[in-house]
Protein backbone atom coordinates (compact mmCIF):
# COMPACT_ATOMS: atom_id res chain seq x y z
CA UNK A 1 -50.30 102.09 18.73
CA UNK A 2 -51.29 99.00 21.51
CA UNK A 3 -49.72 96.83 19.26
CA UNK A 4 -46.41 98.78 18.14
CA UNK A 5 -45.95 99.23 21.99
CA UNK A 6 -46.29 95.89 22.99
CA UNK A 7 -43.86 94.84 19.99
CA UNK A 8 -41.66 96.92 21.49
CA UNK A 9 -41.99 95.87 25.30
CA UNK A 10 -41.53 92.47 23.97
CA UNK A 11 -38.55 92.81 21.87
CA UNK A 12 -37.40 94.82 24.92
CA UNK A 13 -37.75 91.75 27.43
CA UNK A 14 -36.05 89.34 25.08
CA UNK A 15 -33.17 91.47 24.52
CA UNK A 16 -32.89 91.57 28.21
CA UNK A 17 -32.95 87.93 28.13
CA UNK A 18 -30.60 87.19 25.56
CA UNK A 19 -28.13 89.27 27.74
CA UNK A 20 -28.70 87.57 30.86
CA UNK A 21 -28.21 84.35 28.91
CA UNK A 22 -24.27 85.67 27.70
CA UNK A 23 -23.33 87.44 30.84
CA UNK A 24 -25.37 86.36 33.73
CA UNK A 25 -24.73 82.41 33.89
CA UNK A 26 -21.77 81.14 31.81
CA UNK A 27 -21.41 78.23 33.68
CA UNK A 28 -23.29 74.82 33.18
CA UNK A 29 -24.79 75.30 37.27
CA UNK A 30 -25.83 77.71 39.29
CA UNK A 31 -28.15 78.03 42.78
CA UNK A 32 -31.74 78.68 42.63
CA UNK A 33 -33.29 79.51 46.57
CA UNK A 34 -36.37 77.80 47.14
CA UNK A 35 -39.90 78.79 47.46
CA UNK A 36 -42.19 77.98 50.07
CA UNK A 37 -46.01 76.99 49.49
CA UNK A 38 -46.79 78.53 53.03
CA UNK A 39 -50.88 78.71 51.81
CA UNK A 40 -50.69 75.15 51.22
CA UNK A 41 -51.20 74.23 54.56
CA UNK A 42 -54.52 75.14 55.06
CA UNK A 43 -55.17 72.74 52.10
CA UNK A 44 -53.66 69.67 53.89
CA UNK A 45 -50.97 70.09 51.66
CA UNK A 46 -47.77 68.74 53.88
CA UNK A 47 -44.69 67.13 54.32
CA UNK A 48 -43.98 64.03 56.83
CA UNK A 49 -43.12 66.87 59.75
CA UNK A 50 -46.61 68.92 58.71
CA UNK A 51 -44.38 71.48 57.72
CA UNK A 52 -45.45 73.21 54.18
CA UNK A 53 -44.24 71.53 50.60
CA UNK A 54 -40.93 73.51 48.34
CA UNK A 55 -39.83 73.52 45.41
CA UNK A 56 -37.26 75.61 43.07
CA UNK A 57 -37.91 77.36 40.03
CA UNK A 58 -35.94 79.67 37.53
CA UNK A 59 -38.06 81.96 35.16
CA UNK A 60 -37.64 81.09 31.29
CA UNK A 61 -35.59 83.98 29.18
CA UNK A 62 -36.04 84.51 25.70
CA UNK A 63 -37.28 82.10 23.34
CA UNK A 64 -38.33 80.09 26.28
CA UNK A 65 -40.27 82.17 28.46
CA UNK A 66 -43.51 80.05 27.45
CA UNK A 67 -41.27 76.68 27.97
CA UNK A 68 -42.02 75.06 30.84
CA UNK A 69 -40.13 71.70 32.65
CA UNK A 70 -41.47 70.68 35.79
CA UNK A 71 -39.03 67.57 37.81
CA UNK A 72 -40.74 66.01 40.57
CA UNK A 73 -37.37 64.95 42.84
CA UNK A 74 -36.21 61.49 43.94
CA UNK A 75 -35.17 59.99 47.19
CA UNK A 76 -36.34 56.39 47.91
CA UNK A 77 -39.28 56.03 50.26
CA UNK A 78 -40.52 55.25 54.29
CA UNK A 79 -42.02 51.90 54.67
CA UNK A 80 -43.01 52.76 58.67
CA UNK A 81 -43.10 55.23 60.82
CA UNK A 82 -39.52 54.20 62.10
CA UNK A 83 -38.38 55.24 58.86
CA UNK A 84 -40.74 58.19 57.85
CA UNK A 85 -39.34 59.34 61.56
CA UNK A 86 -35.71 58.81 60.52
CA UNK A 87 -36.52 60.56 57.05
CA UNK A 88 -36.97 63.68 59.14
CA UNK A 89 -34.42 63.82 62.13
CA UNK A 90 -32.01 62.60 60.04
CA UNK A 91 -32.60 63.29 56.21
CA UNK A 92 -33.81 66.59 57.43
CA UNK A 93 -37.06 66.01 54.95
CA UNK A 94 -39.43 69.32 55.68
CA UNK A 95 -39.26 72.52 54.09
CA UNK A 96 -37.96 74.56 57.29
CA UNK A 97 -34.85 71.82 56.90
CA UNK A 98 -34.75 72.17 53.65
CA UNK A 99 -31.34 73.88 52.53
CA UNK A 100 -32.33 77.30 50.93
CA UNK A 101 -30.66 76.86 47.68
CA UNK A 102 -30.53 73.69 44.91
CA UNK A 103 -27.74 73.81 42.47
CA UNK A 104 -29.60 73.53 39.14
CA UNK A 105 -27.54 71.65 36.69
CA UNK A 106 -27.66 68.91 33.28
CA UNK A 107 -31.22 69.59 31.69
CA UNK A 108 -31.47 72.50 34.03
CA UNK A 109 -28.45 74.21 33.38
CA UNK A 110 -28.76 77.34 31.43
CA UNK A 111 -25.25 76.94 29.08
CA UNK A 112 -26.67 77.09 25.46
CA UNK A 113 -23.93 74.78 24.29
CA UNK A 114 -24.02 71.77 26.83
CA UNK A 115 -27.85 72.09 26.98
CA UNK A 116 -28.81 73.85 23.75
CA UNK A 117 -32.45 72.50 23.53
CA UNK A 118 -33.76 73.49 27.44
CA UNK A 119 -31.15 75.79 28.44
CA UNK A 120 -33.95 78.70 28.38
CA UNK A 121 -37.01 77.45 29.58
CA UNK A 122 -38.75 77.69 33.31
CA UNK A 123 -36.96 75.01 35.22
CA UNK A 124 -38.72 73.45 38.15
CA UNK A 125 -37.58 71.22 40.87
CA UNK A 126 -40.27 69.99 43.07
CA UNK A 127 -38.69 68.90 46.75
CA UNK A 128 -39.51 65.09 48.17
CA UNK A 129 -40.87 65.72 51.68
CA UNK A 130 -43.64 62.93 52.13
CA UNK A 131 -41.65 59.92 51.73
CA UNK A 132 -44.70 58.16 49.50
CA UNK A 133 -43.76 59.46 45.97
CA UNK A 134 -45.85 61.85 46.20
CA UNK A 135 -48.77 59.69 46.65
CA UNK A 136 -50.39 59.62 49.69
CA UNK A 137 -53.64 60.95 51.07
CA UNK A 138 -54.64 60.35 54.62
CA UNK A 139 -56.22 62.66 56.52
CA UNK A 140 -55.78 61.36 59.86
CA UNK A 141 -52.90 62.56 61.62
CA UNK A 142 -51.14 60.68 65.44
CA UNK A 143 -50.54 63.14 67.81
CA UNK A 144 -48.39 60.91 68.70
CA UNK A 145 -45.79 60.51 65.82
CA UNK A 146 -47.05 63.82 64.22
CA UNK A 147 -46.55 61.89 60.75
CA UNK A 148 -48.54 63.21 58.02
CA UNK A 149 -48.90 61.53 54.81
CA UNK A 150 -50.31 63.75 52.09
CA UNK A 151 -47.76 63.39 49.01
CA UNK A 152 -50.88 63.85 46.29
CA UNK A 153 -51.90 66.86 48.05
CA UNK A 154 -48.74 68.15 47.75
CA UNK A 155 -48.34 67.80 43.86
CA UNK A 156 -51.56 69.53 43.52
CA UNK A 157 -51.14 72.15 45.35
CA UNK A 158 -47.54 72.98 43.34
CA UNK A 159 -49.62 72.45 40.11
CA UNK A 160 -51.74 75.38 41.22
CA UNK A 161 -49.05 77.60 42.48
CA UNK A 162 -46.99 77.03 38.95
CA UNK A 163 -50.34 77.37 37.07
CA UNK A 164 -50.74 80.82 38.68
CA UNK A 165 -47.21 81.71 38.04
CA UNK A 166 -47.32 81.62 34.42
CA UNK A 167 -47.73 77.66 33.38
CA UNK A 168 -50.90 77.63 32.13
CA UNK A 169 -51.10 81.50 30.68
CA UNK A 170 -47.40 81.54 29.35
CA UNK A 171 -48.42 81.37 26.03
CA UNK A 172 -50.30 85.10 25.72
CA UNK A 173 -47.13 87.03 26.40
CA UNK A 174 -45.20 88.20 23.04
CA UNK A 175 -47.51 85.25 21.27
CA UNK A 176 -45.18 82.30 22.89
CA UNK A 177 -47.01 79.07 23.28
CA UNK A 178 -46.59 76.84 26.34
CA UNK A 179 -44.49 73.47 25.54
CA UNK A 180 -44.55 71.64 29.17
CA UNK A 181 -42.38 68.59 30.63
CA UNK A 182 -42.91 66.50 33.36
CA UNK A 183 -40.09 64.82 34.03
CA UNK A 184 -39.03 62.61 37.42
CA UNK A 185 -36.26 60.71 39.00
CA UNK A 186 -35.86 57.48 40.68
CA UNK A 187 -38.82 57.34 43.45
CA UNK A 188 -39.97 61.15 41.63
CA UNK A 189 -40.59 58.72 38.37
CA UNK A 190 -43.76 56.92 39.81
CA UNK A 191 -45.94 59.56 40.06
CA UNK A 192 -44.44 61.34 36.90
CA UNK A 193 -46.06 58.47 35.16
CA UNK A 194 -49.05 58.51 37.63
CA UNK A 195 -49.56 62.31 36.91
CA UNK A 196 -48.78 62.18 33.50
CA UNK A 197 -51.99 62.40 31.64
CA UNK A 198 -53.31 64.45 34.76
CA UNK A 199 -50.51 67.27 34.26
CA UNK A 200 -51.84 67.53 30.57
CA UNK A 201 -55.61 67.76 31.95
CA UNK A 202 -54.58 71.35 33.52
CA UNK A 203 -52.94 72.37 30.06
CA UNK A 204 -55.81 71.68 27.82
CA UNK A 205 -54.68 74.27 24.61
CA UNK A 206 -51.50 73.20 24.94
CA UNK A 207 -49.23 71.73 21.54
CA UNK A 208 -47.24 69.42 23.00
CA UNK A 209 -47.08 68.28 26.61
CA UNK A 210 -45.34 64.65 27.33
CA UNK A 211 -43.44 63.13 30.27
CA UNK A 212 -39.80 62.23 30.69
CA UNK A 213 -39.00 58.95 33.46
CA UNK A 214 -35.74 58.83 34.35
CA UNK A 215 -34.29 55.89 36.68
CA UNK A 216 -37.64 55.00 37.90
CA UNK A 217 -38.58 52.16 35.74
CA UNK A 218 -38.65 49.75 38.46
CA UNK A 219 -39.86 46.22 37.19
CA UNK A 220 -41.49 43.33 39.37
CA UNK A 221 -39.65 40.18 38.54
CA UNK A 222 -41.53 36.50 38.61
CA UNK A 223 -38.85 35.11 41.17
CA UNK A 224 -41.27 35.76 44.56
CA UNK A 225 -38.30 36.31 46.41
CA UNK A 226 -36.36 38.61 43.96
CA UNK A 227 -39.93 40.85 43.93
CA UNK A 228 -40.40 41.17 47.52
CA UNK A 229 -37.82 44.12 47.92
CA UNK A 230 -40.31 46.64 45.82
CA UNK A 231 -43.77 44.73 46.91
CA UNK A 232 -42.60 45.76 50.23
CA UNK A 233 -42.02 49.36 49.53
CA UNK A 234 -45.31 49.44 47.29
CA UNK A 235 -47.73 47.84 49.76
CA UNK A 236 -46.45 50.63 52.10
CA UNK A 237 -47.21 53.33 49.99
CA UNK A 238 -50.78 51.56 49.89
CA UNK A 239 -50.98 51.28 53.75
CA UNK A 240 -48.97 53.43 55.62
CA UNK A 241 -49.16 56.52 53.09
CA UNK A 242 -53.01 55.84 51.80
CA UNK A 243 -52.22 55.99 48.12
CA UNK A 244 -54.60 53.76 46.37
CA UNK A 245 -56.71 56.80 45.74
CA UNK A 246 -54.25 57.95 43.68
CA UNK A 247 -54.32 55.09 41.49
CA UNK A 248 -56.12 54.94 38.14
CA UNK A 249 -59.00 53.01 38.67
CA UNK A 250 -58.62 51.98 35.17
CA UNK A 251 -55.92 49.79 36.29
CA UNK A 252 -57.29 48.85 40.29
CA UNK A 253 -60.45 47.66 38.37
CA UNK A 254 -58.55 45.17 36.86
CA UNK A 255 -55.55 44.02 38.98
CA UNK A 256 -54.85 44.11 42.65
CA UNK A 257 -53.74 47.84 43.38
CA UNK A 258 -49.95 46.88 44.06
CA UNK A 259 -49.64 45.80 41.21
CA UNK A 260 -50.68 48.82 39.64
CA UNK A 261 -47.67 50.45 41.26
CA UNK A 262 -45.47 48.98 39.12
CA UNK A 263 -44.61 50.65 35.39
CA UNK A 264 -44.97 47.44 33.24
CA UNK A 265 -48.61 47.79 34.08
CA UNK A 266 -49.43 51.58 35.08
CA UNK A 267 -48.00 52.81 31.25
CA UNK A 268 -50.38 50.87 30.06
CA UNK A 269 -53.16 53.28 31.24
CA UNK A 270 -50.99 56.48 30.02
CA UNK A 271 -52.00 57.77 26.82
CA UNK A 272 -49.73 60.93 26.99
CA UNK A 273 -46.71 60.29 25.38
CA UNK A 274 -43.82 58.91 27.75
CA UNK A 275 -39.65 58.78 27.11
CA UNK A 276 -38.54 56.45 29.66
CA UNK A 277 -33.93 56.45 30.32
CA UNK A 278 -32.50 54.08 32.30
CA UNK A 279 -29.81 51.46 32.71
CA UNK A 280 -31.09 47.88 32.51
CA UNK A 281 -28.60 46.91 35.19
CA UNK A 282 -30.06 50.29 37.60
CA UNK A 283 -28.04 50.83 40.49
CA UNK A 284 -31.43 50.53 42.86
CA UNK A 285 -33.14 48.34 40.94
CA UNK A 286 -30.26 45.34 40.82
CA UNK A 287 -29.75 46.25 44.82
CA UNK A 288 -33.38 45.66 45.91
CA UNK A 289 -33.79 42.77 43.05
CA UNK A 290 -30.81 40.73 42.73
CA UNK A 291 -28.87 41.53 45.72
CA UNK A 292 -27.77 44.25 47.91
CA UNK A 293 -24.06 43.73 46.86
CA UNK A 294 -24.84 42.77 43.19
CA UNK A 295 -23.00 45.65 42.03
CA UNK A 296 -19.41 45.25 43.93
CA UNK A 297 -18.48 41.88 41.32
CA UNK A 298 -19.07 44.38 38.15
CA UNK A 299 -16.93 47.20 39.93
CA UNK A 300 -14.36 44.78 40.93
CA UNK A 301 -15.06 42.61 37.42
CA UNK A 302 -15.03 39.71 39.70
CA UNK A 303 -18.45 37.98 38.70
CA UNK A 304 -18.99 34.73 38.53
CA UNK A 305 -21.41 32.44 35.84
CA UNK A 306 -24.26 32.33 38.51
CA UNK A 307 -23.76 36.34 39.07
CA UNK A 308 -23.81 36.65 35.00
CA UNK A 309 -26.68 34.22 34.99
CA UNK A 310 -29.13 36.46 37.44
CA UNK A 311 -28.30 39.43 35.45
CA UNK A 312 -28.73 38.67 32.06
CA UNK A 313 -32.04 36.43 33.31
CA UNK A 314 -33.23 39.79 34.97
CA UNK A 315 -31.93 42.00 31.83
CA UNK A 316 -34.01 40.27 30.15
CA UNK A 317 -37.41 40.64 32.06
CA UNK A 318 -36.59 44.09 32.14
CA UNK A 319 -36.57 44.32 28.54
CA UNK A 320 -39.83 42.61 28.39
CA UNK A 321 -41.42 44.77 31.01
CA UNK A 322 -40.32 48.05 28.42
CA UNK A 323 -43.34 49.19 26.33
CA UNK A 324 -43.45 47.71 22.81
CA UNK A 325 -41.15 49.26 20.26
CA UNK A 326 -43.79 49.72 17.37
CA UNK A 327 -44.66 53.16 18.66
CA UNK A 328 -42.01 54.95 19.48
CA UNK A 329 -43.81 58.30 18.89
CA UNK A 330 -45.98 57.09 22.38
CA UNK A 331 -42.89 55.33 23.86
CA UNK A 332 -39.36 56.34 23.49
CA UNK A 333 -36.89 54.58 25.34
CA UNK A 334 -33.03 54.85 26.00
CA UNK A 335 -31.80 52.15 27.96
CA UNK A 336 -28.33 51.78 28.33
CA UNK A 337 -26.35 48.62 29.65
CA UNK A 338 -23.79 50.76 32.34
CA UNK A 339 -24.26 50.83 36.45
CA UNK A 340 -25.89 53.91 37.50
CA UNK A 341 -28.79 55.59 39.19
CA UNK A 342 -30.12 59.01 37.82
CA UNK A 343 -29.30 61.12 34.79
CA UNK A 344 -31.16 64.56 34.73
CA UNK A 345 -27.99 65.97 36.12
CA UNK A 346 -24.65 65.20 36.17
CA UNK A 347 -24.96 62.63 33.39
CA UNK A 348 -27.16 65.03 31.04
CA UNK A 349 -24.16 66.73 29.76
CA UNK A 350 -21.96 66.10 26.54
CA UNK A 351 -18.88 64.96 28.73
CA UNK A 352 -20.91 62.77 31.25
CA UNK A 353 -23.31 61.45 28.99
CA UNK A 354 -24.02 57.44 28.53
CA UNK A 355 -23.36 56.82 24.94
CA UNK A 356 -24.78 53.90 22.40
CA UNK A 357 -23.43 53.87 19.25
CA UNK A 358 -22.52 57.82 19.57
CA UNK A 359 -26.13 58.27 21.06
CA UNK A 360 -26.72 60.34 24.19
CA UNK A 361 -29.61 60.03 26.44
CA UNK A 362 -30.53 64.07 26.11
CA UNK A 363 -30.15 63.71 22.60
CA UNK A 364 -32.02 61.11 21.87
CA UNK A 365 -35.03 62.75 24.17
CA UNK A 366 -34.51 65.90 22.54
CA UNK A 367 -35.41 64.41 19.07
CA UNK A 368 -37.92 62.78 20.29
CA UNK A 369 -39.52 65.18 22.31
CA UNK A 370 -39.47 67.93 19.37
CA UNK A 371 -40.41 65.40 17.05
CA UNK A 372 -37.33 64.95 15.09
CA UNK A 373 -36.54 61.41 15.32
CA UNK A 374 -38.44 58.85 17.57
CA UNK A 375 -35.47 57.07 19.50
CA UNK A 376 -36.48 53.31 20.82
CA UNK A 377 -33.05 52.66 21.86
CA UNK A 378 -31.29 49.51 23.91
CA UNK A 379 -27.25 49.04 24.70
CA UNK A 380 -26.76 45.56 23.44
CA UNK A 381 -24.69 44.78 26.13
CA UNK A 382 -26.34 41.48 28.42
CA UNK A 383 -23.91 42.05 31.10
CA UNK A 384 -23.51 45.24 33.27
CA UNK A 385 -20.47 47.72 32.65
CA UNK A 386 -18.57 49.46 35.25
CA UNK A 387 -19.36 53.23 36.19
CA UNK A 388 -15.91 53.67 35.29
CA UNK A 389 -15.14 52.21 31.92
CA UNK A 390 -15.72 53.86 29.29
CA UNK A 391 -19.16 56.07 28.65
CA UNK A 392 -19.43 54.43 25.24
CA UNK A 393 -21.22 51.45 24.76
């Protein structure tokens, strides 16, 4: 009787799903208000202002109730307290100026036919308040500045909150098993890869847990001068936001810790598998790298041989940089040849998408992820293309 009931009750809650999923949310986006980890602050667990960490996070219907995606958000970093000061009177970085609603959209959005793989599962999207990548660790706060710099406490103490919600015991209600993503963005890429093999530590009896990078391969280039834009912003991190505790020491035991910030060499320590999209010619990357105007010649298709030189010399360190192809199952890779920064949203839809050769970036992660095909793809292209030619490549 126990069981015929809970049959029932379960059949019930999917059917209430399946109608929310027709009627409820036609369109591709939608606004999710944000939650507040007020208990987190007796834990240390704080933005730059000391105010508590947010995030955003839309329950699972149907077939994907025990589906889980977890995106730890982007937003560059603070290098000083100058900055880290700016980040909050200007950038409004705390959860009380936080505004109370994200617009959920791309692998978020809940529209069966533009996203037909994720469109049901629990969607996360973890708010950037420290300004270190979520990195830091110092305990010692100036009563001066009022700075605090606790970015690792902060992703723990949202791994406990979404454990407790339903992460790690998704998979006893109506016999759905948990399939978890941990996915990041630009600056929320680093510690997606940092975290990696951690966030599959707290999901032990889990089938399939793996990591998705998106825009936040960032490479450090031989030319000393062309690398000092990211050492900078790493040796920060490092100083300023106390994040060599976060490291692996697997890696600090063997290089200098800066070094360790940078993919090429922290993937290396990863053994959970990792899907890494980006543009070879990144919008960021080519800015801090080659030049802080590098990008107006390609818009303007005004470059010259020496601006063609630097970027196919640089396209092709990046390339080097990527994990070997032999193992796609461990590393899958879509790297396309176009100017852009970011993907998880607007560009992770059919009619936004970055093609090569009639691939899409969520396709090719959504075959890889579910084990259909193992994608290890690269745009042939040595030279960057326009944001607004033509998606195809």
């Amino acid at each position: 009787m126990a069981t015929r009931t809970l049959h029932l009750f379960c059949l019930f809650v999917c059917s209430l799903a399946i109608i929310k999923s027709e009627c409820s949310k036609d369109l591709g986006s939608y606004n999710v208000t944000k939650t507040i980890l007020k208990n987190a602050v007796s834990k240390g667990a704080v933005c730059l202002d000391g105010s508590p960490p947010a995030y955003h996070f839309e329950p699972g219907f149907g077939g994907g109730v025990g589906n889980w995606i977890v995106q730890l958000s982007g937003g560059a970093w603070c290098t000083n307290v100058k900055e880290c000061q700016y980040r909050i009177w200007d950038k409004n970085v705390g959860s009380t100026n936080f505004t109370d609603s994200w617009t959920f959209q791309g692998i978020y959005s809940e529209n069966p036919t533009t996203n037909p793989d994720f469109y049901n599962w629990n969607k996360v999207f973890v708010r950037y308040c420290d300004g270190g990548a979520f990195t830091g660790d110092v305990e010692y706060v100036d009563h001066v500045t009022n700075l605090h710099f606790r970015g690792a406490r902060i992703f723990e103490a949202v791994m406990e909150d979404l454990l407790a919600k339903g992460l790690k015991n998704a998979k006893n209600v109506c016999k759905f098993y948990v399939t978890p993503i941990l996915a990041g963005s630009s600056a929320g890429g680093y510690p997606t890869m940092l975290y990696c093999d951690h966030f599959r530590s707290l999901l032990p009896n889990t089938p399939r847990v793996k990591c998705l990078v998106d825009s936040g391969y960032f490479i450090h280039v031989k030319n000393p001068m062309q690398a000092s834009g990211f050492e900078k912003i790493y040796n920060s991190l490092l100083t300023l936001h106390g994040s060599t505790k976060a490291l692996p020491k697997s890696c600090t035991s063997k290089m200098n810790p800066l070094l360790c910030f940078f993919p090429e060499n922290m993937q290396q320590h990863i053994k959970t598998p990792l899907f890494i999209a980006m543009s070879a010619f990144d919008y960021y990357q080519i800015k801090t790298t080659i030049d802080p105007n590098a990008d107006r010649c390609v818009e303007n298709r005004t470059c010259t041989e020496c601006q063609n030189k630097a970027f196919r010399e640089f396209r092709s360190e990046f390339l080097s940089a990527l994990p070997k192809s032999n193992n796609p199952k461990l590393r899958g890779v879509f790297i396309d040849s176009v100017i852009h920064h970011s993907a998880l949203s607007y560009r992770w839809t059919p009619e936004n998408a970055i093609l090569i050769n009639n691939l899409s970036a969520p396709k090719a992660f959504a075959d890889w992820y579910f084990d259909r095909k193992y994608w290890y793809v690269i745009d042939k292209h040595d030279l960057p293309i326009p944001t607004a030619k033509d998606r195809r490549t």
